[in-house]
PDB file of N, CA and C in Angstrom:
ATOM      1  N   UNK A   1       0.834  -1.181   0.000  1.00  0.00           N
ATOM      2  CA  UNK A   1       0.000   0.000   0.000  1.00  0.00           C
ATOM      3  C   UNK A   1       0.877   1.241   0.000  1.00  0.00           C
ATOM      4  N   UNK A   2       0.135   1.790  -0.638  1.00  0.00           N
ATOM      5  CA  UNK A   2       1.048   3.355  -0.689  1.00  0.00           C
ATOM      6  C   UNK A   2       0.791   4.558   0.279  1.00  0.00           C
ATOM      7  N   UNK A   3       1.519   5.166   1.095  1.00  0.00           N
ATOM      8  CA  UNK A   3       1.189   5.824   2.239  1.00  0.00           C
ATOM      9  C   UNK A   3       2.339   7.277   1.957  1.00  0.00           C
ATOM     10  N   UNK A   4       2.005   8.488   2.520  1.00  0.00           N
ATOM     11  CA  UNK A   4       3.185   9.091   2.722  1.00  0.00           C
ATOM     12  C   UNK A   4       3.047   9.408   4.277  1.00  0.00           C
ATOM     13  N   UNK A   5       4.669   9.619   4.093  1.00  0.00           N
ATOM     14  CA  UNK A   5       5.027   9.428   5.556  1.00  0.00           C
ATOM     15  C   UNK A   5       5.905  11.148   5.797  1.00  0.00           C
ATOM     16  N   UNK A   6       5.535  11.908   7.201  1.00  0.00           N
ATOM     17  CA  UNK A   6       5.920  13.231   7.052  1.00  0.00           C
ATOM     18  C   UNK A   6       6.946  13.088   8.710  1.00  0.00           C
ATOM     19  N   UNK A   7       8.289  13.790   8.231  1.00  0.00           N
ATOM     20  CA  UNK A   7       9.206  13.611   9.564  1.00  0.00           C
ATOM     21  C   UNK A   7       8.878  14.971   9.634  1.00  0.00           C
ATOM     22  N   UNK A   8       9.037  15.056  11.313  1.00  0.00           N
ATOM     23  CA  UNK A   8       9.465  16.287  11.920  1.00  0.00           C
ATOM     24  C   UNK A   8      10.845  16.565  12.608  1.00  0.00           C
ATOM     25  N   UNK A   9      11.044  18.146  13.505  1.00  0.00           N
ATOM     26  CA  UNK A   9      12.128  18.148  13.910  1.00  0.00           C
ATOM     27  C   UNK A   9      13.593  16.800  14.014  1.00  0.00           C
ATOM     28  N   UNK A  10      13.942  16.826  14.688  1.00  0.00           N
ATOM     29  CA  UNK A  10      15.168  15.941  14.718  1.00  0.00           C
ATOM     30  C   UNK A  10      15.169  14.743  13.768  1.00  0.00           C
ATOM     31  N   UNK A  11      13.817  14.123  13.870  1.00  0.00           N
ATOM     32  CA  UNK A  11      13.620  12.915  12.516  1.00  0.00           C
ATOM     33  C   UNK A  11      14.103  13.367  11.599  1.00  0.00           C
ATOM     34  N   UNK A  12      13.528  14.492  10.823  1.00  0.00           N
ATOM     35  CA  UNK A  12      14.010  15.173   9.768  1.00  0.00           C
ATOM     36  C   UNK A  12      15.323  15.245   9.402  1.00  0.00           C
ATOM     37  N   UNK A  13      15.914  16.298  10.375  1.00  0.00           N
ATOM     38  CA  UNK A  13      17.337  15.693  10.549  1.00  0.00           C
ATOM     39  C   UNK A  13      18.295  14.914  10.133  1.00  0.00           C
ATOM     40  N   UNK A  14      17.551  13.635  10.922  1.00  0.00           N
ATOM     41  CA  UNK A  14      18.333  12.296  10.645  1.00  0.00           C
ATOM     42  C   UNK A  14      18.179  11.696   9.195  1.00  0.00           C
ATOM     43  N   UNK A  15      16.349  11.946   8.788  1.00  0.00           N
ATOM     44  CA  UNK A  15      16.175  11.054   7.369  1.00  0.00           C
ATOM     45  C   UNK A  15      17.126  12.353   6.697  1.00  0.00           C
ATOM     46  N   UNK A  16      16.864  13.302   6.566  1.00  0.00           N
ATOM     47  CA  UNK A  16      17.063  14.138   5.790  1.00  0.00           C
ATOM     48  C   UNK A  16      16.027  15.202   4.637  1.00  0.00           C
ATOM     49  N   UNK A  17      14.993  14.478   5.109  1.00  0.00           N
ATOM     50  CA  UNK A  17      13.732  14.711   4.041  1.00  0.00           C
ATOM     51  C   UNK A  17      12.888  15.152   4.867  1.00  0.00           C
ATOM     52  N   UNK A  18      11.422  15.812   4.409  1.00  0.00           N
ATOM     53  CA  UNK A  18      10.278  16.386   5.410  1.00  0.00           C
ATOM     54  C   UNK A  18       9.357  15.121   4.969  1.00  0.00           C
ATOM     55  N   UNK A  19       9.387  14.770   4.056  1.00  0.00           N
ATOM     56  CA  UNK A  19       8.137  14.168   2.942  1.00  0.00           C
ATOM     57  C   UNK A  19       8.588  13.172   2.196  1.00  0.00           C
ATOM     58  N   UNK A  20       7.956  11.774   1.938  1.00  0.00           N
ATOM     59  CA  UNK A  20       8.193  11.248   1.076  1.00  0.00           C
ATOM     60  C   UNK A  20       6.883  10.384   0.792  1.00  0.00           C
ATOM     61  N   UNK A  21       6.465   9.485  -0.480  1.00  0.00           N
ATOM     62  CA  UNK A  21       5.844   8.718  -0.713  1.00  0.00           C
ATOM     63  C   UNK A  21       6.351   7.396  -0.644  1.00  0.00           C
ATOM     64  N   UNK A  22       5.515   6.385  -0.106  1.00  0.00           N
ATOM     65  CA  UNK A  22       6.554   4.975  -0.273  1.00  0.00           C
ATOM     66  C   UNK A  22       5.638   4.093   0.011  1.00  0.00           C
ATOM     67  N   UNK A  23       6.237   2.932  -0.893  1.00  0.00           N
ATOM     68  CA  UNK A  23       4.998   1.507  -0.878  1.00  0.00           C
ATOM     69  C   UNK A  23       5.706   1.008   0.281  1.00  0.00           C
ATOM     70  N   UNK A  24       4.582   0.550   1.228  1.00  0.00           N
ATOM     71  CA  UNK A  24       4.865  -0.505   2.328  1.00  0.00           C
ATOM     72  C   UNK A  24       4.904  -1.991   2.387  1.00  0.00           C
ATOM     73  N   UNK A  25       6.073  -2.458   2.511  1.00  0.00           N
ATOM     74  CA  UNK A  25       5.638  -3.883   1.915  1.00  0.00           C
ATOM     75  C   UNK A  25       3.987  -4.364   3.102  1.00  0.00           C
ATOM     76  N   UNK A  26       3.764  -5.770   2.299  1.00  0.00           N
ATOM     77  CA  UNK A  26       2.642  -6.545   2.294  1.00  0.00           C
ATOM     78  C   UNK A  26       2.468  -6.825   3.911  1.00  0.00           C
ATOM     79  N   UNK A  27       3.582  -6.815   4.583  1.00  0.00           N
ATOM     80  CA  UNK A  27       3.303  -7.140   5.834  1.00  0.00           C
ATOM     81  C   UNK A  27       3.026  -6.486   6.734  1.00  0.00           C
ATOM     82  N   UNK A  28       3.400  -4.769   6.425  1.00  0.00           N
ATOM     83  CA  UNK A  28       3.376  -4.001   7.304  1.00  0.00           C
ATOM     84  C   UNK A  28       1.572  -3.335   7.486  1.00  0.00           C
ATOM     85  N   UNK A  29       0.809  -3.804   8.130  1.00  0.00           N
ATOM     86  CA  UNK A  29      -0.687  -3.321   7.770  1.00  0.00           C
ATOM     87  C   UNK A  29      -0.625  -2.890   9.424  1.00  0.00           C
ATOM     88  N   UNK A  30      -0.462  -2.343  10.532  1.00  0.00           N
ATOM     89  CA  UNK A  30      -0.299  -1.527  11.651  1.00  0.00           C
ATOM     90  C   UNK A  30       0.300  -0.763  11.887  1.00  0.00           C
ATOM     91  N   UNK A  31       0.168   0.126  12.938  1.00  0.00           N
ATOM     92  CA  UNK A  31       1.062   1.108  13.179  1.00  0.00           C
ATOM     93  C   UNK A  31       2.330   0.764  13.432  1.00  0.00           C
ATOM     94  N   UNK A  32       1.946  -0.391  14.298  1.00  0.00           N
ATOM     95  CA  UNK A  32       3.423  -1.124  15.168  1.00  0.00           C
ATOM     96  C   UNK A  32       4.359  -1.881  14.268  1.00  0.00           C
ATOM     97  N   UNK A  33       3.892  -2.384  13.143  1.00  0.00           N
ATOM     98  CA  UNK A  33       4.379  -2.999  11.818  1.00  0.00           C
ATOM     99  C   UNK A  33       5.580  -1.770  11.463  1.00  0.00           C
ATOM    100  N   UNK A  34       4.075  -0.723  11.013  1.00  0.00           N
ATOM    101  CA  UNK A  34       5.212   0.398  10.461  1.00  0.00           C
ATOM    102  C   UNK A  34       6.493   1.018  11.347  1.00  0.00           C
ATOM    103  N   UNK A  35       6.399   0.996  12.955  1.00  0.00           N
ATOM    104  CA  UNK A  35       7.261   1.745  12.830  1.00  0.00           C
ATOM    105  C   UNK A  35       8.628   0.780  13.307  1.00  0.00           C
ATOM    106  N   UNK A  36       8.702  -0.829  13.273  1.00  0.00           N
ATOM    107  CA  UNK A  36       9.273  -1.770  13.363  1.00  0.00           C
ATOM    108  C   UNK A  36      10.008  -1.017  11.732  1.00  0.00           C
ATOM    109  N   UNK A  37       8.978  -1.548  10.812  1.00  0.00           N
ATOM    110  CA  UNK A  37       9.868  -0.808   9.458  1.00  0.00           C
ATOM    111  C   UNK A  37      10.571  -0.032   9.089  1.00  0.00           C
ATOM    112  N   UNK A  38       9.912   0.927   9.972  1.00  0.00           N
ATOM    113  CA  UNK A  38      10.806   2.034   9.821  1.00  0.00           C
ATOM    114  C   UNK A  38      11.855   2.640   9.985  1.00  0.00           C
ATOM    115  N   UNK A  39      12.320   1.886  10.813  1.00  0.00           N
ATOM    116  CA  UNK A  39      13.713   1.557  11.736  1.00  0.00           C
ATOM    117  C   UNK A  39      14.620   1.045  11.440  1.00  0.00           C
ATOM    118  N   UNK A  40      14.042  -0.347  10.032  1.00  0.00           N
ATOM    119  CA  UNK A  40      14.518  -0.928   9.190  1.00  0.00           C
ATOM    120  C   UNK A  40      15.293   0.093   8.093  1.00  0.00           C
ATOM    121  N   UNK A  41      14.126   0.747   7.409  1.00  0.00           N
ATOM    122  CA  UNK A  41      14.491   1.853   6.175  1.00  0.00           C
ATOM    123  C   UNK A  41      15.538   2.879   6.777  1.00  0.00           C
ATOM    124  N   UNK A  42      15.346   3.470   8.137  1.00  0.00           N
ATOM    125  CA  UNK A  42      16.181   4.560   8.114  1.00  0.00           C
ATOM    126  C   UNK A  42      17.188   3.863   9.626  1.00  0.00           C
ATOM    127  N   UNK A  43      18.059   3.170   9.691  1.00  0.00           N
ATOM    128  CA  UNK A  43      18.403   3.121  11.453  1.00  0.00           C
ATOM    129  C   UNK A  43      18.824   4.273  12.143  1.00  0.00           C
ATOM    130  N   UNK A  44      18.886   5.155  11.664  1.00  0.00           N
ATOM    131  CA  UNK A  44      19.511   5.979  12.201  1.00  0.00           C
ATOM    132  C   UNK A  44      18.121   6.845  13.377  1.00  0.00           C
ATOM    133  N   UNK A  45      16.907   6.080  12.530  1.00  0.00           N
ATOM    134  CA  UNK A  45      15.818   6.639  13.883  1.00  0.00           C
ATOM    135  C   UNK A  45      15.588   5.960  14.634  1.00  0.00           C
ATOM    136  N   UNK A  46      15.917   4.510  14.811  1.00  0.00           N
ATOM    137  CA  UNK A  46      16.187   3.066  15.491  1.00  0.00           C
ATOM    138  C   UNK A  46      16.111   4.119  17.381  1.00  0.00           C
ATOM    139  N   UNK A  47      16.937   4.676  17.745  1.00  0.00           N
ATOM    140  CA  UNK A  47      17.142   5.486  18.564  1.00  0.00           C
ATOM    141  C   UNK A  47      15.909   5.947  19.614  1.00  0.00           C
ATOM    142  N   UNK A  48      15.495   6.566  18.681  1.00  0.00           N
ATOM    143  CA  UNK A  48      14.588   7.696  18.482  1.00  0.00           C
ATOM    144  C   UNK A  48      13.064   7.047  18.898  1.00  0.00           C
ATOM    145  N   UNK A  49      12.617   6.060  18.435  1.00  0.00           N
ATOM    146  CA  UNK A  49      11.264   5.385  17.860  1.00  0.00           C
ATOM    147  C   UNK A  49      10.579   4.919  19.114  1.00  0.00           C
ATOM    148  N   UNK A  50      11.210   5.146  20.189  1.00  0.00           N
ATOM    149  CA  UNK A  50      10.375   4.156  21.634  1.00  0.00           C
ATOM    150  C   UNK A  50       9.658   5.353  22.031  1.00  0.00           C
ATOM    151  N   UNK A  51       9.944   6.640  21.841  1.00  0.00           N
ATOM    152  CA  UNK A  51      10.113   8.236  21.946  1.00  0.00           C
ATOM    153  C   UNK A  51       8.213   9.024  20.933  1.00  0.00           C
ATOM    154  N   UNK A  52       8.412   8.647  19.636  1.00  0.00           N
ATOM    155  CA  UNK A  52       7.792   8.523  18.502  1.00  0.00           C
ATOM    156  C   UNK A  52       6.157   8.833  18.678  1.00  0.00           C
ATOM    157  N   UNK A  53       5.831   9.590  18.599  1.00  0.00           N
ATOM    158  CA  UNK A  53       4.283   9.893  17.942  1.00  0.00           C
ATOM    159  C   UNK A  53       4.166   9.522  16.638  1.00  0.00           C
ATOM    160  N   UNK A  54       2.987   8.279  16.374  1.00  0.00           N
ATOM    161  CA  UNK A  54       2.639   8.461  14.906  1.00  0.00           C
ATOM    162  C   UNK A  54       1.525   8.695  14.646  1.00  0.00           C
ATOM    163  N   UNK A  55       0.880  10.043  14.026  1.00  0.00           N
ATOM    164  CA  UNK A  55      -0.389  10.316  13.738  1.00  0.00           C
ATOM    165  C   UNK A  55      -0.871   9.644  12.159  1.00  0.00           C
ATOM    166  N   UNK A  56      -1.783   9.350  12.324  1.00  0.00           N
ATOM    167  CA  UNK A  56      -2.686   8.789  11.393  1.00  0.00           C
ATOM    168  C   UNK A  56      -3.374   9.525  10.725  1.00  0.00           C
ATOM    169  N   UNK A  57      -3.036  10.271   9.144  1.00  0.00           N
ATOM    170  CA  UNK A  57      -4.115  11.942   9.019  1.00  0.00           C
ATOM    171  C   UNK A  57      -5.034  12.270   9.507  1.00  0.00           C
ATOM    172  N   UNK A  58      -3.891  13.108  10.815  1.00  0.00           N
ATOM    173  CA  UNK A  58      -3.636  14.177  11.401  1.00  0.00           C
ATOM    174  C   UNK A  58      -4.439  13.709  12.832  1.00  0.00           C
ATOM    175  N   UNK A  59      -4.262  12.363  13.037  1.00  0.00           N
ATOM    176  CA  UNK A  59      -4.750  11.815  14.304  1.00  0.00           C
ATOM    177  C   UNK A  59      -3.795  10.986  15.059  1.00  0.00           C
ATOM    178  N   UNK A  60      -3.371  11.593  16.118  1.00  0.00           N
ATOM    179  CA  UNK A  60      -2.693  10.195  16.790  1.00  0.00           C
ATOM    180  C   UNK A  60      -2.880   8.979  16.661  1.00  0.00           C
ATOM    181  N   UNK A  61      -2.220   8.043  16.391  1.00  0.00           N
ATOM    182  CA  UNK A  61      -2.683   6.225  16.235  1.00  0.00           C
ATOM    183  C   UNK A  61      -1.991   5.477  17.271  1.00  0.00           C
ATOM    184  N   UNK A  62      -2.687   4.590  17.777  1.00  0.00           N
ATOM    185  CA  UNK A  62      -2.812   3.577  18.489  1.00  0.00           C
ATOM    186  C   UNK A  62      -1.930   2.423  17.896  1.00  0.00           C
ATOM    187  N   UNK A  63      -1.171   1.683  18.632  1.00  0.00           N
ATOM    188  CA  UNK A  63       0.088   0.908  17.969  1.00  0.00           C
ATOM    189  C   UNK A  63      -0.602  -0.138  17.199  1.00  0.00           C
ATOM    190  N   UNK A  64      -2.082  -0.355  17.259  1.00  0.00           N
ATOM    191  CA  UNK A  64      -3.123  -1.862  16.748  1.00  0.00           C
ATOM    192  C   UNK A  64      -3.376  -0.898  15.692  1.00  0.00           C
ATOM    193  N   UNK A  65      -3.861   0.213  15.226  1.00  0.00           N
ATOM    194  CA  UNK A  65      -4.479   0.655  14.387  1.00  0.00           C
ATOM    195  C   UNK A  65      -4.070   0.023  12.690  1.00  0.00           C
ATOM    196  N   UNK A  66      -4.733   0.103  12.245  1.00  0.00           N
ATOM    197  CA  UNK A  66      -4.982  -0.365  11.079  1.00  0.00           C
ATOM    198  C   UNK A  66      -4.539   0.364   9.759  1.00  0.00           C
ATOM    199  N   UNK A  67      -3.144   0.431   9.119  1.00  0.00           N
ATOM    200  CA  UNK A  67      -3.360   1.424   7.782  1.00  0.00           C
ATOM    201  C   UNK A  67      -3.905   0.536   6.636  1.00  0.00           C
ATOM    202  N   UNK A  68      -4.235   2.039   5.883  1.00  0.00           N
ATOM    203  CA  UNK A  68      -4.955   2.007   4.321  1.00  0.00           C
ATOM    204  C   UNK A  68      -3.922   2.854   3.259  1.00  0.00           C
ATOM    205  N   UNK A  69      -4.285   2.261   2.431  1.00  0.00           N
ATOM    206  CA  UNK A  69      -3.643   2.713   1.135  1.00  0.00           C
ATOM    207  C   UNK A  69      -4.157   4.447   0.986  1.00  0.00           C
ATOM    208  N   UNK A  70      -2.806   5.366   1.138  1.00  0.00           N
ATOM    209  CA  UNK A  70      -3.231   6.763   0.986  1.00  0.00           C
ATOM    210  C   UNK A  70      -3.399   7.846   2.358  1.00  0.00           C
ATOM    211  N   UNK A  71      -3.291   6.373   3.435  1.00  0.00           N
ATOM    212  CA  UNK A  71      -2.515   6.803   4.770  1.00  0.00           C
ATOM    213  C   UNK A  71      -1.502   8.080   4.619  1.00  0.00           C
ATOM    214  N   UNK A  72      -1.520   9.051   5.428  1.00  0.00           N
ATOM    215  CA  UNK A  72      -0.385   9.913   5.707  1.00  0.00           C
ATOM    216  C   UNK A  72       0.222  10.145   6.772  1.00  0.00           C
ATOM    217  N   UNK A  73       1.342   9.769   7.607  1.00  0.00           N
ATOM    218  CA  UNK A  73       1.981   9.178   8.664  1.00  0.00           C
ATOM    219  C   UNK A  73       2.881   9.622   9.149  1.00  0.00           C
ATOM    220  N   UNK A  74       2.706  10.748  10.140  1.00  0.00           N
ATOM    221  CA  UNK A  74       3.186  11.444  10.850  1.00  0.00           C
ATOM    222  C   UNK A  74       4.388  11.268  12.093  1.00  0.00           C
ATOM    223  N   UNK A  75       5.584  11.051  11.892  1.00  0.00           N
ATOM    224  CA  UNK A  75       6.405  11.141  12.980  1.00  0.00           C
ATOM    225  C   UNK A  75       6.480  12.192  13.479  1.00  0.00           C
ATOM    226  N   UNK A  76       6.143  12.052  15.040  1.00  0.00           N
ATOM    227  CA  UNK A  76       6.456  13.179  15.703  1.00  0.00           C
ATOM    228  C   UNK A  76       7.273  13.075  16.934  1.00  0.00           C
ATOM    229  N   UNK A  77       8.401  13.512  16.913  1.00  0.00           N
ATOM    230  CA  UNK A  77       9.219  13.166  18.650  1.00  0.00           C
ATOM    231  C   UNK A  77       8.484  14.218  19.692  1.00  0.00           C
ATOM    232  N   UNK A  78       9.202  14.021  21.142  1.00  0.00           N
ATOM    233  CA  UNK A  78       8.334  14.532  21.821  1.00  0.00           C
ATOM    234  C   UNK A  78       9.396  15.921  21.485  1.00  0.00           C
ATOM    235  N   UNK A  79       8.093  16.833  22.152  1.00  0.00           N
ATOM    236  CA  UNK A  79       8.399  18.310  22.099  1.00  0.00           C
ATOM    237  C   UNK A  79       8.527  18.651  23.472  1.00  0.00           C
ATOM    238  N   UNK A  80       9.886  19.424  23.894  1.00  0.00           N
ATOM    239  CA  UNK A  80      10.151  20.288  24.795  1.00  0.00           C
ATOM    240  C   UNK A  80      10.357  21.929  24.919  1.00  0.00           C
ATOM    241  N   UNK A  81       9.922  22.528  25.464  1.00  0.00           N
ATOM    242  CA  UNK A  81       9.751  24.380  25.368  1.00  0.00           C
ATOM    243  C   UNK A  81       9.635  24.665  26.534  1.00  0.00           C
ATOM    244  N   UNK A  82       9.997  26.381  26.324  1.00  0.00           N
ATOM    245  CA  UNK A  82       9.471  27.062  27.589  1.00  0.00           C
ATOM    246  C   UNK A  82       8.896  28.086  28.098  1.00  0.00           C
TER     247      UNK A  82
END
């Protein structure tokens, strides 16, 4: 299925990109799938990912949740300010 996936702060960073489109292989149909994968594609967020918000367009998701083809998939680390 085809999903895009959007990094923020420090993710960004690391992938190097804000945005990309990308087929997910066949196995990955959860959140928790994806971000096992994702860790795969980039290690360098391997780190990072226990940390990880992934919104589901533009909704937080639940690690069971379910993607669809056209999904847009939000990494978000946590945010600190003051």
């Amino acid at each position: 299925m085809a999903v895009t996936l959007l990094y923020f702060a420090v993710l960004r960073d690391l992938v190097g990109i804000h945005e990309e489109r990308v087929q997910l292989p066949n196995h990955v149909t959860t959140v928790a799938h994806f971000i096992v994968w994702i860790g795969t594609r980039y290690p360098s967020l391997t780190p990072h990912l226990s940390a990880v918000r992934v919104a589901r367009n533009e909704t937080f998701a639940q690690a069971d949740e379910q993607l669809s083809s056209g999904d847009i998939l939000a990494l978000i680390p946590p945010v600190a300010g003051g």
